[in-house]
N, C-alpha and C. Protein backbone atom coordinates (compact mmCIF):
# COMPACT_ATOMS: atom_id res chain seq x y z
N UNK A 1 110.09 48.78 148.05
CA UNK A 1 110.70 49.17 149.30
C UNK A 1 109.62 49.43 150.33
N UNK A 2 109.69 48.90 151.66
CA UNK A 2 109.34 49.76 152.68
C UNK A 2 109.80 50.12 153.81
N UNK A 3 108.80 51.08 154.36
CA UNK A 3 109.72 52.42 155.39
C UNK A 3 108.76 51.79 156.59
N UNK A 4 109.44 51.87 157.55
CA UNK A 4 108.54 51.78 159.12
C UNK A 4 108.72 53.16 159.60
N UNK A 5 108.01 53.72 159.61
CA UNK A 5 108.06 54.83 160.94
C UNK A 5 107.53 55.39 162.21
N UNK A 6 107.92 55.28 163.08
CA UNK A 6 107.52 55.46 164.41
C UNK A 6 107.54 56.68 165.09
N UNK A 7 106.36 57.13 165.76
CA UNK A 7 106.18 58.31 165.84
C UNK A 7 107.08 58.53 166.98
N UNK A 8 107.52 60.07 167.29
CA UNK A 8 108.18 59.90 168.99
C UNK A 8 107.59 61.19 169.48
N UNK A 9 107.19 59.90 170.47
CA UNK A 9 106.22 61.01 171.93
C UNK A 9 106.95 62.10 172.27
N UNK A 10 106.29 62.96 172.63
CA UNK A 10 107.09 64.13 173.11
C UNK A 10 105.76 64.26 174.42
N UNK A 11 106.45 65.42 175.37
CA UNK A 11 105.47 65.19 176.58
C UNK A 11 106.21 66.62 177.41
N UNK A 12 105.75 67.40 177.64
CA UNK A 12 106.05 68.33 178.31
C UNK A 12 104.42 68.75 179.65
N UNK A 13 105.24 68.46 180.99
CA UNK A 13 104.43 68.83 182.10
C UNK A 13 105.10 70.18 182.91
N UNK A 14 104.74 70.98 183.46
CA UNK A 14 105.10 71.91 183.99
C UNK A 14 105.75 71.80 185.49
N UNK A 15 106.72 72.85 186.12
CA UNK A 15 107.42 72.37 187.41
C UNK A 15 106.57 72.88 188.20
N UNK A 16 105.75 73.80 187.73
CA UNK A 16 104.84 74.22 189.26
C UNK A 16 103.62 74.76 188.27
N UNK A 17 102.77 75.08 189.40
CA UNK A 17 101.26 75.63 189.34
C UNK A 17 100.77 76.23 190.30
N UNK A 18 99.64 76.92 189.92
CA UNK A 18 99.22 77.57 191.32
C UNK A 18 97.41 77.65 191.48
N UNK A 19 96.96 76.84 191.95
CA UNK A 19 95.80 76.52 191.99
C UNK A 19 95.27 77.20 193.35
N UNK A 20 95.12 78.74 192.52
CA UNK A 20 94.25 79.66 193.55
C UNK A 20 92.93 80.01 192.94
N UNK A 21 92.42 79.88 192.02
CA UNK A 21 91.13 80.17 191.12
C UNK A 21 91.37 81.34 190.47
N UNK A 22 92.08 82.06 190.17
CA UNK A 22 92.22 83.08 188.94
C UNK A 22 92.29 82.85 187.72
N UNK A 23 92.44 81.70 187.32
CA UNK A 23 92.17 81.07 185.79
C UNK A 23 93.24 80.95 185.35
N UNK A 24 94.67 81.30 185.57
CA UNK A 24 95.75 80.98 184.99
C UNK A 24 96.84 79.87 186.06
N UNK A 25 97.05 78.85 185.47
CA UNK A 25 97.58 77.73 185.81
C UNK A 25 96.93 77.26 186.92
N UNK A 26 95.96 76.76 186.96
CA UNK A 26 94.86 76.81 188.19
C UNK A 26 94.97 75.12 188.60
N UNK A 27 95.80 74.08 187.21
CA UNK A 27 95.25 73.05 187.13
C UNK A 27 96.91 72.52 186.19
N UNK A 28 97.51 71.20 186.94
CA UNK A 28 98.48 70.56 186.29
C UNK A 28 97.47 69.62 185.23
N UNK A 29 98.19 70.01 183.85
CA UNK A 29 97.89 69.40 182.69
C UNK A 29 99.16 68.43 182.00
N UNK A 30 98.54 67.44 181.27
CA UNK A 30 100.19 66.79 180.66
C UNK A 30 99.57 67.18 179.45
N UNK A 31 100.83 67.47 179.22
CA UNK A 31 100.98 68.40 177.40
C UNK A 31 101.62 67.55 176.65
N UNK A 32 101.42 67.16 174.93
CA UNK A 32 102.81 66.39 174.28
C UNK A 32 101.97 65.97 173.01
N UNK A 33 102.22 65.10 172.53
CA UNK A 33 101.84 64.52 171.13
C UNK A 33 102.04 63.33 171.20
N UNK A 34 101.58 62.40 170.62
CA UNK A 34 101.19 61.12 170.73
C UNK A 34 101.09 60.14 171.85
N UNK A 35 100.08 60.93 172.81
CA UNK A 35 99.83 60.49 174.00
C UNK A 35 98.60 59.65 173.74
N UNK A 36 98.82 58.21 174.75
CA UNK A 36 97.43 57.44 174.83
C UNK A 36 97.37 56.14 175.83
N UNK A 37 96.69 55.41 176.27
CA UNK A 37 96.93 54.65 176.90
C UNK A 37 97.98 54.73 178.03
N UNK A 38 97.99 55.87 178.21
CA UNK A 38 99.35 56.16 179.63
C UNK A 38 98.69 56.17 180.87
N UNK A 39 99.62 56.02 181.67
CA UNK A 39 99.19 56.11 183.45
C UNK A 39 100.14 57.54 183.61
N UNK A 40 99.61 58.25 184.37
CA UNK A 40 100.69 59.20 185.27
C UNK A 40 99.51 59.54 186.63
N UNK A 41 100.84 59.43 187.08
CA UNK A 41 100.31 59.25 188.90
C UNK A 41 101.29 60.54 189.59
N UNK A 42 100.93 60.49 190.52
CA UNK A 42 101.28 62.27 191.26
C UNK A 42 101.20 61.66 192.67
N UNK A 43 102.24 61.74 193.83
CA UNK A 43 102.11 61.45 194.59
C UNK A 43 103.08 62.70 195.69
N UNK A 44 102.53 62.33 197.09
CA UNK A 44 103.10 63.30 197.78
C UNK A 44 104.57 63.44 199.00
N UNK A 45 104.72 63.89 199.30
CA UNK A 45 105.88 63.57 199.75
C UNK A 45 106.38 62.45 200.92
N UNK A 46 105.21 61.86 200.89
CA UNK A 46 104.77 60.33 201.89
C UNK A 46 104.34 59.19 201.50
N UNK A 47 104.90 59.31 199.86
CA UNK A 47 104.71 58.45 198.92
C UNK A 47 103.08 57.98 198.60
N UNK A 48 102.21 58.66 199.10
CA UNK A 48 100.82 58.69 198.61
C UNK A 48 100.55 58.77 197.66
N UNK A 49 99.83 58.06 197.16
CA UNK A 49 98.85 59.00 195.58
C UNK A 49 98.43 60.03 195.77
N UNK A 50 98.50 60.69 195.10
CA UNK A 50 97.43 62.19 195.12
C UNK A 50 96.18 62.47 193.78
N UNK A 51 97.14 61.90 192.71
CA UNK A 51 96.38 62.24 191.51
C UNK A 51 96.77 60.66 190.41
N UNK A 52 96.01 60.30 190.09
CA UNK A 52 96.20 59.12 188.78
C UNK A 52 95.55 59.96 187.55
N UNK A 53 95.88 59.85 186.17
CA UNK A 53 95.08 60.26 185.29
C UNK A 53 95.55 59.44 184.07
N UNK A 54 94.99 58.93 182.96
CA UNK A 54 94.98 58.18 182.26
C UNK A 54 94.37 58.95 180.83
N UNK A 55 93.57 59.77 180.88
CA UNK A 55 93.63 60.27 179.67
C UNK A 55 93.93 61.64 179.71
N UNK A 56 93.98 62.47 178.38
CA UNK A 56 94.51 63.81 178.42
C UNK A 56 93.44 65.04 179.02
N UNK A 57 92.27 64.99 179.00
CA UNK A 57 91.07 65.49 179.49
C UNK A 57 91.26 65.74 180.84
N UNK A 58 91.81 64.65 182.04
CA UNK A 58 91.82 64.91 183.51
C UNK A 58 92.92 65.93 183.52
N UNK A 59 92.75 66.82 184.36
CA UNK A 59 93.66 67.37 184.74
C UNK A 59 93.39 67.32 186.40
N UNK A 60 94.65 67.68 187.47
CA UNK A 60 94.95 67.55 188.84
C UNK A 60 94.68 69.34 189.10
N UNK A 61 93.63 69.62 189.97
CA UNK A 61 93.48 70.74 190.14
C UNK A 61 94.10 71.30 191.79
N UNK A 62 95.71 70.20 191.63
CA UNK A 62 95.78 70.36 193.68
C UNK A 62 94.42 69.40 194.90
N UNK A 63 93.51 69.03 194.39
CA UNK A 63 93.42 68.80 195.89
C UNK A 63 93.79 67.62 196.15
N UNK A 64 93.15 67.04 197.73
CA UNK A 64 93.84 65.97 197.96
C UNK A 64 92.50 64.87 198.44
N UNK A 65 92.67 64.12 198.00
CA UNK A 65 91.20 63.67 198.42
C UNK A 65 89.84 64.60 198.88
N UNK A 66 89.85 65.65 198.28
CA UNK A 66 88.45 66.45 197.96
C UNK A 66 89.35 67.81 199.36
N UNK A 67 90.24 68.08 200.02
CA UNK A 67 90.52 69.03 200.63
C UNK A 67 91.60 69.58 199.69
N UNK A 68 91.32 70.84 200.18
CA UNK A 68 92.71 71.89 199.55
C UNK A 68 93.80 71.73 199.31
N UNK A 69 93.94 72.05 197.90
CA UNK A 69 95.77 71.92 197.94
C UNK A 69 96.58 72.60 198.86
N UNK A 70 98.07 71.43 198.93
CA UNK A 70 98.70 71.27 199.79
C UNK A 70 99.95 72.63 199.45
N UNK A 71 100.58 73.20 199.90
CA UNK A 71 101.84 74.11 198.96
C UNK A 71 102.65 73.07 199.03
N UNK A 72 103.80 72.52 198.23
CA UNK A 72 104.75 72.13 198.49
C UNK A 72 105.14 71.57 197.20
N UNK A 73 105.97 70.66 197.19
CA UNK A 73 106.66 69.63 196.11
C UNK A 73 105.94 68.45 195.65
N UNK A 74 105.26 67.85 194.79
CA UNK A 74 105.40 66.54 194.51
C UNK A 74 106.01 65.87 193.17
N UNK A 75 105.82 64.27 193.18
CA UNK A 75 106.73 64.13 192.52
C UNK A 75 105.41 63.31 191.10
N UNK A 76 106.20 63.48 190.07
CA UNK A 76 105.16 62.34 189.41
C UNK A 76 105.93 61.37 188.46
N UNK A 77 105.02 60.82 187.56
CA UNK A 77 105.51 59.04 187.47
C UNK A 77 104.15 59.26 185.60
N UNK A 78 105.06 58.87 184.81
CA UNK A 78 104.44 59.32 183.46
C UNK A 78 105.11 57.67 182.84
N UNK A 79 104.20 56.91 182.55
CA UNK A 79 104.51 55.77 181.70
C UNK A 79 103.24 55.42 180.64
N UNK A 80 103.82 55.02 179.70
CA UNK A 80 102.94 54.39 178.18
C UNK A 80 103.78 53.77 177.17
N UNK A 81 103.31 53.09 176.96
CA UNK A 81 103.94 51.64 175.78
C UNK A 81 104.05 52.87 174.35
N UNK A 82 105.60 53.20 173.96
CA UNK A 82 105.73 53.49 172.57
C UNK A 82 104.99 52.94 171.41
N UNK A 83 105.21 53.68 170.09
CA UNK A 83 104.54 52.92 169.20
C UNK A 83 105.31 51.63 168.51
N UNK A 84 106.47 51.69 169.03
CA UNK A 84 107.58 50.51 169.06
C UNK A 84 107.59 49.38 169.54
N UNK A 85 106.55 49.35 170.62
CA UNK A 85 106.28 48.49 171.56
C UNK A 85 107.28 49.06 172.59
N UNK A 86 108.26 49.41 173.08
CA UNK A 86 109.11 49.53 174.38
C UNK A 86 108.35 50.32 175.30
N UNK A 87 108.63 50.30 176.14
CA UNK A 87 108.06 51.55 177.51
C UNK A 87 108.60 52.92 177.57
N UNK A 88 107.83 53.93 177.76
CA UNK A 88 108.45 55.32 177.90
C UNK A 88 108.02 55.42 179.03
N UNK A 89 109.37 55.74 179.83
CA UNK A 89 108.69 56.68 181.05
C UNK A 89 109.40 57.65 181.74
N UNK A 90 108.85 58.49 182.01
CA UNK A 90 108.92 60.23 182.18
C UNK A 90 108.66 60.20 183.90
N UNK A 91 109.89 60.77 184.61
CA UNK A 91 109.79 61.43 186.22
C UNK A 91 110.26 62.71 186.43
N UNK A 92 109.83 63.19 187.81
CA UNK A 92 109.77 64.48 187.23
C UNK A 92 108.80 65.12 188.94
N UNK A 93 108.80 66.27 189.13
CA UNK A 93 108.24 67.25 190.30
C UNK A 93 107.59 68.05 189.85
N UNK A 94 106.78 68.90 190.68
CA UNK A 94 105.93 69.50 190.33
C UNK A 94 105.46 70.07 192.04
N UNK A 95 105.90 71.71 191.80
CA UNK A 95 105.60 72.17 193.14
C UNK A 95 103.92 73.15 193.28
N UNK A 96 103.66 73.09 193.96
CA UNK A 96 102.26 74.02 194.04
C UNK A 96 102.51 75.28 194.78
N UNK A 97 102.03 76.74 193.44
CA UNK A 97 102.33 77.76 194.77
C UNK A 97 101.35 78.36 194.90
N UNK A 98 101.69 79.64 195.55
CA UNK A 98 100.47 80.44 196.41
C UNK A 98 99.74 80.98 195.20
């Protein structure tokens, strides 16, 4: 007999952050398990990029092309090829506060 088994991603990102320098949530991270080869992109409410990151190490610390984070809403965009081969992809906001 054999068994195929396929792992399933799990992925948890947070709805907000607050990137004032006190050391707690200072910095949007993507959290989950069997993450690899993914894109997630962060863009702003003018459909800009703000943030791309590709492996689990980057994290988005708010700024915007090297100036201060912005307060407000953005939105992001989480895709990577399952171990199935199909596409997963994850949308989703993410507000910045004081």
């Amino acid at each position: 007999n054999l068994a195929s088994v396929t792992r399933q991603l799990t992925l948890a990102i947070p709805t907000a952050f607050t990137p004032n320098g006190d050391g707690l949530n200072d910095v949007l991270e993507i959290k989950g398990r069997y993450l690899r080869d993914y894109s997630f992109v962060v863009v702003d409410r003018n459909g800009q990029e703000v943030f791309h990151g590709t492996q689990r190490n980057e994290a988005w610390d708010g700024t915007i092309r090297g100036h201060a984070p912005v307060l407000g809403a953005y939105v992001w965009r989480f895709q990577q090829e399952s171990e199935d081969g199909k596409p997963f992809i994850a949308t989703g906001s993410v507000t910045i506060l004081k």
